[in-house]
PDB file of N, CA and C in Angstrom:
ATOM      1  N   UNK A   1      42.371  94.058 -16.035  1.00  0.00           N
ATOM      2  CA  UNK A   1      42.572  93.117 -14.971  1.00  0.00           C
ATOM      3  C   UNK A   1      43.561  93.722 -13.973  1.00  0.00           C
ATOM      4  N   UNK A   2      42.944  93.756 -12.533  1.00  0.00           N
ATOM      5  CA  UNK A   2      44.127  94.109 -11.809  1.00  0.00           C
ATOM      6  C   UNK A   2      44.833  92.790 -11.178  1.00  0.00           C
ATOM      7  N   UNK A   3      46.108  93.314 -11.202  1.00  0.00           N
ATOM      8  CA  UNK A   3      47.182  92.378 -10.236  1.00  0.00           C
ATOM      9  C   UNK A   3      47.336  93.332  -9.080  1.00  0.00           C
ATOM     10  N   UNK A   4      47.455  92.523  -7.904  1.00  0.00           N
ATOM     11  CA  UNK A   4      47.846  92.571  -6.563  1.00  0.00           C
ATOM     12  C   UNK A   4      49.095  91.679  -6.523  1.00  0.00           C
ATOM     13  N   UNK A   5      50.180  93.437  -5.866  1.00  0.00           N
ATOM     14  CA  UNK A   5      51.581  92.722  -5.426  1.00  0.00           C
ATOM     15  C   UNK A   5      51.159  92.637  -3.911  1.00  0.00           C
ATOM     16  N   UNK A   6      51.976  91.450  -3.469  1.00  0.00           N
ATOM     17  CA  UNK A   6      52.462  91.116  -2.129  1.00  0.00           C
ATOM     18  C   UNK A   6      53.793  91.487  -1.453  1.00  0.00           C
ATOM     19  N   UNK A   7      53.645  92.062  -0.668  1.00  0.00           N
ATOM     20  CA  UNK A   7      55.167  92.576  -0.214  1.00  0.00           C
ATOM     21  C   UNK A   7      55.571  90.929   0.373  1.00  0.00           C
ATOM     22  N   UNK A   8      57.032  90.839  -0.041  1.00  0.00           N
ATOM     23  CA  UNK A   8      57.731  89.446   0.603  1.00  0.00           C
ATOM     24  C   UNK A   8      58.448  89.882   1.839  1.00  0.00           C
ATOM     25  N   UNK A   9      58.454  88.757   2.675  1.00  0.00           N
ATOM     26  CA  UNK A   9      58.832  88.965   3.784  1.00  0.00           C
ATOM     27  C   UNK A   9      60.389  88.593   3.334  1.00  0.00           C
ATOM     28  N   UNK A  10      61.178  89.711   4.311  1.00  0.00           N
ATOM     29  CA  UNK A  10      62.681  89.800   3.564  1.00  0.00           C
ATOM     30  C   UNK A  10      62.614  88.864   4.513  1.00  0.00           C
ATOM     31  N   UNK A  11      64.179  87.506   3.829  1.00  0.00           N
ATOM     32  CA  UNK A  11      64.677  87.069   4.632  1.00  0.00           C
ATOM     33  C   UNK A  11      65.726  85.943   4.211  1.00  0.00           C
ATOM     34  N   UNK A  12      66.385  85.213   4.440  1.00  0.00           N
ATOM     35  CA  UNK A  12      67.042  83.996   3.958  1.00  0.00           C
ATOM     36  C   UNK A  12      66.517  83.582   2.641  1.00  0.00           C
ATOM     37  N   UNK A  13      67.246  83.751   1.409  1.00  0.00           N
ATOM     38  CA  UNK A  13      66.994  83.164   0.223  1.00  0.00           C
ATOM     39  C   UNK A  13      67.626  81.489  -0.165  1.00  0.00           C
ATOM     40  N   UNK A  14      67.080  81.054  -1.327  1.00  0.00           N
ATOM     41  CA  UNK A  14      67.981  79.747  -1.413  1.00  0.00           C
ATOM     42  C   UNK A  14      68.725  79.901  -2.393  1.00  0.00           C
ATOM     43  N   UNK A  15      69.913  79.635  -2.221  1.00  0.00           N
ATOM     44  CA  UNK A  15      71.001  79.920  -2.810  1.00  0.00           C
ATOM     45  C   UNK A  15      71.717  78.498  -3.958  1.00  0.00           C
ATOM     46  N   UNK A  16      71.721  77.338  -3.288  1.00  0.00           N
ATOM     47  CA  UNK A  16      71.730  76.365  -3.747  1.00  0.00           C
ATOM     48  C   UNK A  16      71.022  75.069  -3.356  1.00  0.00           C
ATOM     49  N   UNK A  17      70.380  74.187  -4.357  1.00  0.00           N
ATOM     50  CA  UNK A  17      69.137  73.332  -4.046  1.00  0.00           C
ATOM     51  C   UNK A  17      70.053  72.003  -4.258  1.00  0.00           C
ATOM     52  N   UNK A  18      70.132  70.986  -3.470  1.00  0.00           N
ATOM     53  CA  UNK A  18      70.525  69.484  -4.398  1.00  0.00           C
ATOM     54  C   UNK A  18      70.100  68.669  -3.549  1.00  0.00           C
ATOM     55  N   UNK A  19      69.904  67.311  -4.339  1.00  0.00           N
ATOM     56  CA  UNK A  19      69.991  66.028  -3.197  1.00  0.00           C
ATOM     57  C   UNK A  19      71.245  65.652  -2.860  1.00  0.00           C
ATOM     58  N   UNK A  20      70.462  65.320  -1.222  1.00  0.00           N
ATOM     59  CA  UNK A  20      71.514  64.243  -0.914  1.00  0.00           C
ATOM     60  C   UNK A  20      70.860  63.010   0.337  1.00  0.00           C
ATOM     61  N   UNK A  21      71.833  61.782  -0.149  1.00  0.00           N
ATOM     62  CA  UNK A  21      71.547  60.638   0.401  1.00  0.00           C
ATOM     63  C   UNK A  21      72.388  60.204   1.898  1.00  0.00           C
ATOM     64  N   UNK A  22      71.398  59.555   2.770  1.00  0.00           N
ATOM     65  CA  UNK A  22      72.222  59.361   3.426  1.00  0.00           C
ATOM     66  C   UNK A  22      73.094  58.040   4.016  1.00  0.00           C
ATOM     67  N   UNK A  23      73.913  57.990   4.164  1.00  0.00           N
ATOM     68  CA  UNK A  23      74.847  56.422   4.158  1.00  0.00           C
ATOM     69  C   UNK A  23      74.739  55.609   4.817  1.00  0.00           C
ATOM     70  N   UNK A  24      75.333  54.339   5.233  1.00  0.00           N
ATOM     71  CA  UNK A  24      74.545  52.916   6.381  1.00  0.00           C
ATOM     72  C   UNK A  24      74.778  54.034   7.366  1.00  0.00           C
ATOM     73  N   UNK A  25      75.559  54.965   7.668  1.00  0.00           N
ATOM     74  CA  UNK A  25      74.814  55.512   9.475  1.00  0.00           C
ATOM     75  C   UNK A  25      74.383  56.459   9.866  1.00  0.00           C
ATOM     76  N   UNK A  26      73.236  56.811   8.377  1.00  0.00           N
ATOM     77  CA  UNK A  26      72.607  57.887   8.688  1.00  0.00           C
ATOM     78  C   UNK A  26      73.436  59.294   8.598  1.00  0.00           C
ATOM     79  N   UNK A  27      74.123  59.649   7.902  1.00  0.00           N
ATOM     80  CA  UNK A  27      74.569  60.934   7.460  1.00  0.00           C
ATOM     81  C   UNK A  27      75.292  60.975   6.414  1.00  0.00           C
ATOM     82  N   UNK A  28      74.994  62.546   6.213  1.00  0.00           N
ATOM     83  CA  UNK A  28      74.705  63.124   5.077  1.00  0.00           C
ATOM     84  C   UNK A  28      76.308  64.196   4.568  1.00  0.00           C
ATOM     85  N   UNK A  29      76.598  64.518   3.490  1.00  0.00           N
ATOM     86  CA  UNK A  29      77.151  65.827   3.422  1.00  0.00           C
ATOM     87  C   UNK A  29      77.064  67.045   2.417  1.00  0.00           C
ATOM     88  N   UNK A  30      77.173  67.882   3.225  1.00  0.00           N
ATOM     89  CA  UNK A  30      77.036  69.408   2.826  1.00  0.00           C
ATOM     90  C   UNK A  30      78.111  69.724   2.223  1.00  0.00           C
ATOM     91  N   UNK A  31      77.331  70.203   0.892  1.00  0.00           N
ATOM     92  CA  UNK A  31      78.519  70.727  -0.152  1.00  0.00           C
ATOM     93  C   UNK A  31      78.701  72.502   0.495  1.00  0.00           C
ATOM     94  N   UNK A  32      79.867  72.822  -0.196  1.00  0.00           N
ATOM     95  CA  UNK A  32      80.086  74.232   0.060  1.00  0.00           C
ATOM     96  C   UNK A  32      80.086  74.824   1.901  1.00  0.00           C
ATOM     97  N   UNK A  33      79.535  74.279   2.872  1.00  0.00           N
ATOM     98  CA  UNK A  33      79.842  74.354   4.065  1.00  0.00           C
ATOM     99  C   UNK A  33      80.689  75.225   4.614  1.00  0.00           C
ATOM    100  N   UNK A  34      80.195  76.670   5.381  1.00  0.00           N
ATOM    101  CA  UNK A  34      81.019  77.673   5.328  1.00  0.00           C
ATOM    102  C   UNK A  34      81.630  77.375   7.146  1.00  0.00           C
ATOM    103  N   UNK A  35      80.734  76.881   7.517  1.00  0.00           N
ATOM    104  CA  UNK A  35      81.111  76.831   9.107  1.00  0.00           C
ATOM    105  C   UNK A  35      81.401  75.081   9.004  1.00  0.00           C
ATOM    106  N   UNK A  36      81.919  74.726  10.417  1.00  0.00           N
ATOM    107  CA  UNK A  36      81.894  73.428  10.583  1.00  0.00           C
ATOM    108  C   UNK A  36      81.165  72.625  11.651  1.00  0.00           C
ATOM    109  N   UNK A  37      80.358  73.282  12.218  1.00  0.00           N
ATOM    110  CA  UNK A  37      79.785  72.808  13.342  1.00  0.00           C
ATOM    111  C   UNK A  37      78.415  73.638  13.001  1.00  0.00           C
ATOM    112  N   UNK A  38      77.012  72.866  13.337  1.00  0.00           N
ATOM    113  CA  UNK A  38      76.030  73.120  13.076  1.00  0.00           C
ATOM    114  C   UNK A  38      74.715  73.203  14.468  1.00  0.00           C
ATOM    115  N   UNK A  39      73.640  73.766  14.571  1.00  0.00           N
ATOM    116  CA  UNK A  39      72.801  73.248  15.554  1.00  0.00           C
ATOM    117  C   UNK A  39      71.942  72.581  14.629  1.00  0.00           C
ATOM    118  N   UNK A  40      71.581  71.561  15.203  1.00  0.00           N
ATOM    119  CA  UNK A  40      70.669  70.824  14.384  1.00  0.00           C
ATOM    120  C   UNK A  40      69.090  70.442  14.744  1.00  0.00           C
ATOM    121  N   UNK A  41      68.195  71.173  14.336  1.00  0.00           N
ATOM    122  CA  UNK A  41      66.499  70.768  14.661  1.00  0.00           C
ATOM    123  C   UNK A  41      65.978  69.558  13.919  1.00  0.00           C
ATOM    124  N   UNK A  42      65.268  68.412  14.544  1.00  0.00           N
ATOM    125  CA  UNK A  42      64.482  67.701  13.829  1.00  0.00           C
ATOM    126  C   UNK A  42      63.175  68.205  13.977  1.00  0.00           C
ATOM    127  N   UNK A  43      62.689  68.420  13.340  1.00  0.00           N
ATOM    128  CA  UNK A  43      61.153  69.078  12.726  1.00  0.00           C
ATOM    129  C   UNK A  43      59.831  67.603  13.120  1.00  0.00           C
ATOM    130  N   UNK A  44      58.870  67.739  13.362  1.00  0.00           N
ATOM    131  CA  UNK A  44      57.883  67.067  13.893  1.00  0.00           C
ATOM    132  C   UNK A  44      57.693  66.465  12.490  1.00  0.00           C
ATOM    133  N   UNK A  45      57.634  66.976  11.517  1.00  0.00           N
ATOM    134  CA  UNK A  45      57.343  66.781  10.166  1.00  0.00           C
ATOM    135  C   UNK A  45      58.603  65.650   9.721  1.00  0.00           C
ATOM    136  N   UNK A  46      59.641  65.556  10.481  1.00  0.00           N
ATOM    137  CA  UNK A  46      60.522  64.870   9.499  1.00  0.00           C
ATOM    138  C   UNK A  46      61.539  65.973   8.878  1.00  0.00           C
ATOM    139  N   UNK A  47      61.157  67.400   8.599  1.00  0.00           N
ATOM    140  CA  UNK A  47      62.451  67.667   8.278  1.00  0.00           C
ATOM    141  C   UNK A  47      63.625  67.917   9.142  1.00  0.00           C
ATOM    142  N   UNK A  48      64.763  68.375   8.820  1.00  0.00           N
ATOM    143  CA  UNK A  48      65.875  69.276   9.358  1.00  0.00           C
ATOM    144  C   UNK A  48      66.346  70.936   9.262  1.00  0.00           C
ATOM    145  N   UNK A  49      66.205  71.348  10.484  1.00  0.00           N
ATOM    146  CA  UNK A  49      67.015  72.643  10.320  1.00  0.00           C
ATOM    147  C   UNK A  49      68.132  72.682  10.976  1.00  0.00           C
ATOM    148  N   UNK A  50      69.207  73.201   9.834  1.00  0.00           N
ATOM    149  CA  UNK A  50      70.539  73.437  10.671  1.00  0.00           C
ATOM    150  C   UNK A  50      71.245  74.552  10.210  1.00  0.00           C
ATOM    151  N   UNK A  51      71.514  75.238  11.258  1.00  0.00           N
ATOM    152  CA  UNK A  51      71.947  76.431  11.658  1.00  0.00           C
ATOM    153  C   UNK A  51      73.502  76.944  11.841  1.00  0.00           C
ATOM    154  N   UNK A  52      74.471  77.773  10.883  1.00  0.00           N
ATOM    155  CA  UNK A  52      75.586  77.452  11.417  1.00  0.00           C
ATOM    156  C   UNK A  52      75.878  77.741  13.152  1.00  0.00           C
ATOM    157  N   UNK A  53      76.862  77.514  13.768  1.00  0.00           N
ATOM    158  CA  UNK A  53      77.479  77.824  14.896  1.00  0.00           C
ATOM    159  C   UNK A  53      78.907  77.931  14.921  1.00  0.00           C
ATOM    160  N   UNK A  54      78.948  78.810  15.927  1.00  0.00           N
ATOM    161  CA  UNK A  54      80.643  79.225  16.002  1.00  0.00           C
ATOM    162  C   UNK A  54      81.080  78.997  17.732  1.00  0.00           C
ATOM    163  N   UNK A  55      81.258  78.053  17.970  1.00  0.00           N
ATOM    164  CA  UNK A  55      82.304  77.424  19.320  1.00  0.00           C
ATOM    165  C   UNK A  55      82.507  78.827  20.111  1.00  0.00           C
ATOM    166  N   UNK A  56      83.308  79.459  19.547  1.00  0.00           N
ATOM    167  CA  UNK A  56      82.981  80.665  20.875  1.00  0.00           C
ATOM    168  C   UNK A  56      82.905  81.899  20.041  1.00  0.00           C
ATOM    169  N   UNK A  57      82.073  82.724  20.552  1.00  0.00           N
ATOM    170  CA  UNK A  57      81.805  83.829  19.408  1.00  0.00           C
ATOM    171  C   UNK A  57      83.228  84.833  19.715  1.00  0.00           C
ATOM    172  N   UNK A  58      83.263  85.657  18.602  1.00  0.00           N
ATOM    173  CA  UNK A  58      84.559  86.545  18.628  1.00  0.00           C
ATOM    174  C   UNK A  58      84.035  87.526  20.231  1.00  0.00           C
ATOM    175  N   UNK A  59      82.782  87.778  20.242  1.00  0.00           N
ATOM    176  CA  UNK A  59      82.651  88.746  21.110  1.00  0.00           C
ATOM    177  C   UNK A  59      83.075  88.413  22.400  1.00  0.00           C
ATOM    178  N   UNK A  60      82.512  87.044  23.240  1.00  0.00           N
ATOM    179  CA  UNK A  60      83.331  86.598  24.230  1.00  0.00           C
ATOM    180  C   UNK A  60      84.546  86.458  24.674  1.00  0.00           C
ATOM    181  N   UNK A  61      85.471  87.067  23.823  1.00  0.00           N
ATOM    182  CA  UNK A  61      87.047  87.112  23.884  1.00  0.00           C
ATOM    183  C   UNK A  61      87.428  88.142  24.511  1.00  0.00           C
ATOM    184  N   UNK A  62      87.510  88.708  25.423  1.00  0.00           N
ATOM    185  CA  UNK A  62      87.776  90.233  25.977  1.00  0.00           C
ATOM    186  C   UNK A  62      88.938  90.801  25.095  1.00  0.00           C
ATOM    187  N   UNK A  63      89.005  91.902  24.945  1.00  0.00           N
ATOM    188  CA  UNK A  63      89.921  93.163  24.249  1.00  0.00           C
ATOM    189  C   UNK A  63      91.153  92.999  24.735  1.00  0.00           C
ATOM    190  N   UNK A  64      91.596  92.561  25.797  1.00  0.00           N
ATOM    191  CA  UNK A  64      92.593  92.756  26.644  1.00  0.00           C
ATOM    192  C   UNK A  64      93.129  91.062  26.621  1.00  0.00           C
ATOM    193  N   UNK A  65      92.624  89.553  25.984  1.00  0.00           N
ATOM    194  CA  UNK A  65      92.514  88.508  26.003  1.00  0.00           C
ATOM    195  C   UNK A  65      93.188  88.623  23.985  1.00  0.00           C
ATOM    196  N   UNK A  66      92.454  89.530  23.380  1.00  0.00           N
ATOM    197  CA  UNK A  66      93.007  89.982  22.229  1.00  0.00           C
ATOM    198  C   UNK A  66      94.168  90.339  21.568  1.00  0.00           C
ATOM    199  N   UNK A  67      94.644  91.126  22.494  1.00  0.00           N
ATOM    200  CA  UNK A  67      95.502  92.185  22.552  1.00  0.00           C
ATOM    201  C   UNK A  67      96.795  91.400  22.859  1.00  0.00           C
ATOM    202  N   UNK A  68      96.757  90.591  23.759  1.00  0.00           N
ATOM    203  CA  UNK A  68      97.875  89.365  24.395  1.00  0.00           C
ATOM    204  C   UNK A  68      98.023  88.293  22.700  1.00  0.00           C
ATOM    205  N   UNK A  69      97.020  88.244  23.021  1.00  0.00           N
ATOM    206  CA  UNK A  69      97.394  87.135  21.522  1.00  0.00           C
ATOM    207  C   UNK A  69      98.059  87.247  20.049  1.00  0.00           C
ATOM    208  N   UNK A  70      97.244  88.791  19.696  1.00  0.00           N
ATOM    209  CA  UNK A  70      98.168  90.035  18.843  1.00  0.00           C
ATOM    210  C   UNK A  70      99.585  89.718  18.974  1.00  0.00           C
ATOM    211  N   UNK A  71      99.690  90.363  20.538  1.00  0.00           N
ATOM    212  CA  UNK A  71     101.216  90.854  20.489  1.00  0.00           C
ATOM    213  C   UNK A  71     102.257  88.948  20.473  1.00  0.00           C
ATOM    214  N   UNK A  72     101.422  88.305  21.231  1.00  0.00           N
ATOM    215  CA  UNK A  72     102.338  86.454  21.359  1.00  0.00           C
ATOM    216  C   UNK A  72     102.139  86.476  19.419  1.00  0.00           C
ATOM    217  N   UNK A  73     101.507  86.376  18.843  1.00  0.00           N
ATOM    218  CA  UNK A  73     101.519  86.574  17.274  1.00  0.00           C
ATOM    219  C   UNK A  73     102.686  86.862  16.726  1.00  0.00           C
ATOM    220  N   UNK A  74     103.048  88.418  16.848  1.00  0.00           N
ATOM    221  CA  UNK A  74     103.829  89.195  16.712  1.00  0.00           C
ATOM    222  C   UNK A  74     105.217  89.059  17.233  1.00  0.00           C
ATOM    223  N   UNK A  75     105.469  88.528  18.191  1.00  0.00           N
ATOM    224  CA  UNK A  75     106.459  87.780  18.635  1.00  0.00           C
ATOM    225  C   UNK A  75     107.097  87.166  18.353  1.00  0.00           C
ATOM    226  N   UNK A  76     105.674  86.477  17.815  1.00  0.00           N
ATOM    227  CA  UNK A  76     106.586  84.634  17.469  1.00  0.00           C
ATOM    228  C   UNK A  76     107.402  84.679  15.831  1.00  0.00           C
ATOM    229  N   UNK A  77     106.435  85.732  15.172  1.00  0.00           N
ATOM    230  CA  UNK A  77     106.801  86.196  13.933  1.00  0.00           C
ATOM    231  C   UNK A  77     108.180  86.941  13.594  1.00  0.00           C
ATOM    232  N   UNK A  78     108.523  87.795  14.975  1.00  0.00           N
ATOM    233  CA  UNK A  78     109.928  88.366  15.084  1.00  0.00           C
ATOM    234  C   UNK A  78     111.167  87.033  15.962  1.00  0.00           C
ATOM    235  N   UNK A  79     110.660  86.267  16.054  1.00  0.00           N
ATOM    236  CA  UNK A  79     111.624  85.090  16.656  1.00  0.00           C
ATOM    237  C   UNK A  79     112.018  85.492  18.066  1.00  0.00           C
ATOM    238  N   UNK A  80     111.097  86.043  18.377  1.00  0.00           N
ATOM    239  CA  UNK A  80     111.398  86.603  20.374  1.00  0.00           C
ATOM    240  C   UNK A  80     110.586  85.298  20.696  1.00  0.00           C
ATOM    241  N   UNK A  81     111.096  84.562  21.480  1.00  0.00           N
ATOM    242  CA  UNK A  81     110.473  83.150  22.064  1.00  0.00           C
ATOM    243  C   UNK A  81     111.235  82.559  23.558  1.00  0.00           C
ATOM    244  N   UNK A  82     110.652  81.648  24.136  1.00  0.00           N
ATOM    245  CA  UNK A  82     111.787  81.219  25.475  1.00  0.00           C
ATOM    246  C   UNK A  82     112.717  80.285  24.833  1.00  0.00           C
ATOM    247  N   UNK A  83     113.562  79.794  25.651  1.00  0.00           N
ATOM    248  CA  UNK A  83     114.346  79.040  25.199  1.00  0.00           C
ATOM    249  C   UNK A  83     113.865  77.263  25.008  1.00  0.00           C
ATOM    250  N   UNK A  84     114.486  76.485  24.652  1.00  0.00           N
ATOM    251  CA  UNK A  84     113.717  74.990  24.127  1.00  0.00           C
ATOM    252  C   UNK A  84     113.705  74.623  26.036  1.00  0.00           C
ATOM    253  N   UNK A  85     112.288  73.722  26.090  1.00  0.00           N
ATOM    254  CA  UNK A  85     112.186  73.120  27.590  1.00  0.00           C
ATOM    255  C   UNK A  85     112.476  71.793  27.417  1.00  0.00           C
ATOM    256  N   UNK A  86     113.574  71.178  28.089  1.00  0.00           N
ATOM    257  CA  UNK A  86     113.643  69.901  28.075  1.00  0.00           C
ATOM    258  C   UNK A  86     112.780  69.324  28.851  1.00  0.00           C
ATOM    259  N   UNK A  87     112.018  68.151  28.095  1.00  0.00           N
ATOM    260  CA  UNK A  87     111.481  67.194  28.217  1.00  0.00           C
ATOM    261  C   UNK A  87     111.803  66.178  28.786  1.00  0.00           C
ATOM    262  N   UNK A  88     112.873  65.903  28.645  1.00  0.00           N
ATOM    263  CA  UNK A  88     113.399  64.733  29.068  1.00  0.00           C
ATOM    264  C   UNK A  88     113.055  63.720  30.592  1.00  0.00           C
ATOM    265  N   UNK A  89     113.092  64.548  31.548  1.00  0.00           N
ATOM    266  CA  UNK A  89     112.647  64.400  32.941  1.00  0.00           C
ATOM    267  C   UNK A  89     111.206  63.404  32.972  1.00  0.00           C
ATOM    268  N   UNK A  90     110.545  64.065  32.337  1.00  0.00           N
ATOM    269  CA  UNK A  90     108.928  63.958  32.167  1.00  0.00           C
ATOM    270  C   UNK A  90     108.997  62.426  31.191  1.00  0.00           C
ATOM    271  N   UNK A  91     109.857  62.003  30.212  1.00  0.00           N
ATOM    272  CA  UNK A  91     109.982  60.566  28.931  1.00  0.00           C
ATOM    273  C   UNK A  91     110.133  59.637  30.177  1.00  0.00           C
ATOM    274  N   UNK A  92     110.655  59.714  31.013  1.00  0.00           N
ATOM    275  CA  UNK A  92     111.631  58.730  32.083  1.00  0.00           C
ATOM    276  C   UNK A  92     110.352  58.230  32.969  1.00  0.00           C
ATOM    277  N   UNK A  93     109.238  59.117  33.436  1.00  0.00           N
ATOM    278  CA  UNK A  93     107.917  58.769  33.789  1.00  0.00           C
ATOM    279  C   UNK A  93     106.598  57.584  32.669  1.00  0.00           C
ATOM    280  N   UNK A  94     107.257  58.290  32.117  1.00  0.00           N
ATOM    281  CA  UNK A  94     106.266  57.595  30.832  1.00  0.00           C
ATOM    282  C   UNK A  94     106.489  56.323  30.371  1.00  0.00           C
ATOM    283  N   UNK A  95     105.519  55.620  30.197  1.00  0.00           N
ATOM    284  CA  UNK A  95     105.778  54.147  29.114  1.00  0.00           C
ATOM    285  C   UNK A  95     105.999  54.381  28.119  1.00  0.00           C
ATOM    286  N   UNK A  96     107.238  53.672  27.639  1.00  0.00           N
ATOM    287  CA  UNK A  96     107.351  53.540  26.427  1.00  0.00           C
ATOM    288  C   UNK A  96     106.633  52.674  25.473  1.00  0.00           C
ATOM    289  N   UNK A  97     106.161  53.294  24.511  1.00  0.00           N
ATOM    290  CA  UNK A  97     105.531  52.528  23.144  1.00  0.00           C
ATOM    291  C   UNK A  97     106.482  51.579  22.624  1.00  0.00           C
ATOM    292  N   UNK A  98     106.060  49.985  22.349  1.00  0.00           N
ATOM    293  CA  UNK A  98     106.840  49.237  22.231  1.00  0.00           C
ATOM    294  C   UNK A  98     106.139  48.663  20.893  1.00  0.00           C
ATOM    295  N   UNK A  99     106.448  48.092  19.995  1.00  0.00           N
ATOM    296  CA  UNK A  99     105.857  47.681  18.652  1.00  0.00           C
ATOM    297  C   UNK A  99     104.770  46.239  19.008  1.00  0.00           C
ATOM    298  N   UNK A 100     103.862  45.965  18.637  1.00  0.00           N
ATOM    299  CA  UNK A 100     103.175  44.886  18.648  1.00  0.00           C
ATOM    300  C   UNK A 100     104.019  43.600  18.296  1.00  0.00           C
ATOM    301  N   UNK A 101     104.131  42.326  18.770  1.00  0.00           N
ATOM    302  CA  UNK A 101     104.766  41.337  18.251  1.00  0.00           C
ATOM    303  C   UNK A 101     103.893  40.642  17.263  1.00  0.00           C
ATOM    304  N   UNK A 102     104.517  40.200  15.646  1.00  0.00           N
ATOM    305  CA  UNK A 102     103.390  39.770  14.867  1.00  0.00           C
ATOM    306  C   UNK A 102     102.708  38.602  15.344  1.00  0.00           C
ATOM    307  N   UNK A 103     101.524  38.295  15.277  1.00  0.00           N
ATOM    308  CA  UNK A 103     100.871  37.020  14.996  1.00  0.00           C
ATOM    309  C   UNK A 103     101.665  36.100  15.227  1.00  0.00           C
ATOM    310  N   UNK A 104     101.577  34.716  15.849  1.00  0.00           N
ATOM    311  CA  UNK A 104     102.218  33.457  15.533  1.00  0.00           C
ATOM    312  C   UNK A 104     101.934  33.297  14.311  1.00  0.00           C
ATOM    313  N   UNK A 105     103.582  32.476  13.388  1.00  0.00           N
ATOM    314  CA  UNK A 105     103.143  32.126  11.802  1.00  0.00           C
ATOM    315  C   UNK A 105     102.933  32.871  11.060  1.00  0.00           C
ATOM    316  N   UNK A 106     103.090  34.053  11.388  1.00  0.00           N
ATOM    317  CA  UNK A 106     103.552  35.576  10.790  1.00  0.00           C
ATOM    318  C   UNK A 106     104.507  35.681  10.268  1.00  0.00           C
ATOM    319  N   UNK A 107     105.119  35.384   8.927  1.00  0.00           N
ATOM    320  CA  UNK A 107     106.336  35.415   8.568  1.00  0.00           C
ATOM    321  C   UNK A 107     106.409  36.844   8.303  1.00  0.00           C
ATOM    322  N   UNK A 108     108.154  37.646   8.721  1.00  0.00           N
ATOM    323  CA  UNK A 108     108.099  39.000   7.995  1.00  0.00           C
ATOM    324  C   UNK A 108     109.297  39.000   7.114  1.00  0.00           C
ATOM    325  N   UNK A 109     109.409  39.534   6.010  1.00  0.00           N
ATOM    326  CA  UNK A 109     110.401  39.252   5.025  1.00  0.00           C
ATOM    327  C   UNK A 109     111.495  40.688   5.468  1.00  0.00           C
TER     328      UNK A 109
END
């Protein structure tokens, strides 16, 4: 009897299989989740594909946008910093947060 191999098309294996349910508003969660932000396809069929994503890729960062951040890193790590900026000027503009008054018949002990 002969067998015929099939060459497999290399590509994305499954790594881990489970259910999951989804809650009163419709979502779900992903165990193990290496990224945190996803693209998400709904499939004509009803399923989902989701794809990780990364907010801004490392490559869009210029070398020289790098290099600044390195060295402010490095800086901050040797305690080279400006001096404290008072704030103060800027509180005197602002509303102050004042506490809610309880409820009428609100007793507070």
């Amino acid at each position: 009897m002969t067998t015929l191999l099939r060459k497999q098309k290399t590509g994305p294996i499954v790594v881990e299989e489970y259910d999951a349910a989804a809650d009163a508003k419709k979502r779900i969660s992903l165990r193990h989740a290496r990224t945190k932000y996803f693209r998400v396809r709904s499939l004509s069929d009803g399923s989902f594909l989701l794809e990780p994503r990364v907010l801004v890729p490392p490559r869009a960062i210029s070398a020289r946008v790098m290099k600044m951040l390195d060295q402010s890193a490095e800086n901050l790590e040797k305690g080279v910093a400006s001096p404290p900026i008072d704030l103060t000027p800027f509180r005197k503009r602002l509303p102050t947060a004042r506490p809610k008054a309880p409820p009428e018949g609100h007793q507070t002990s």
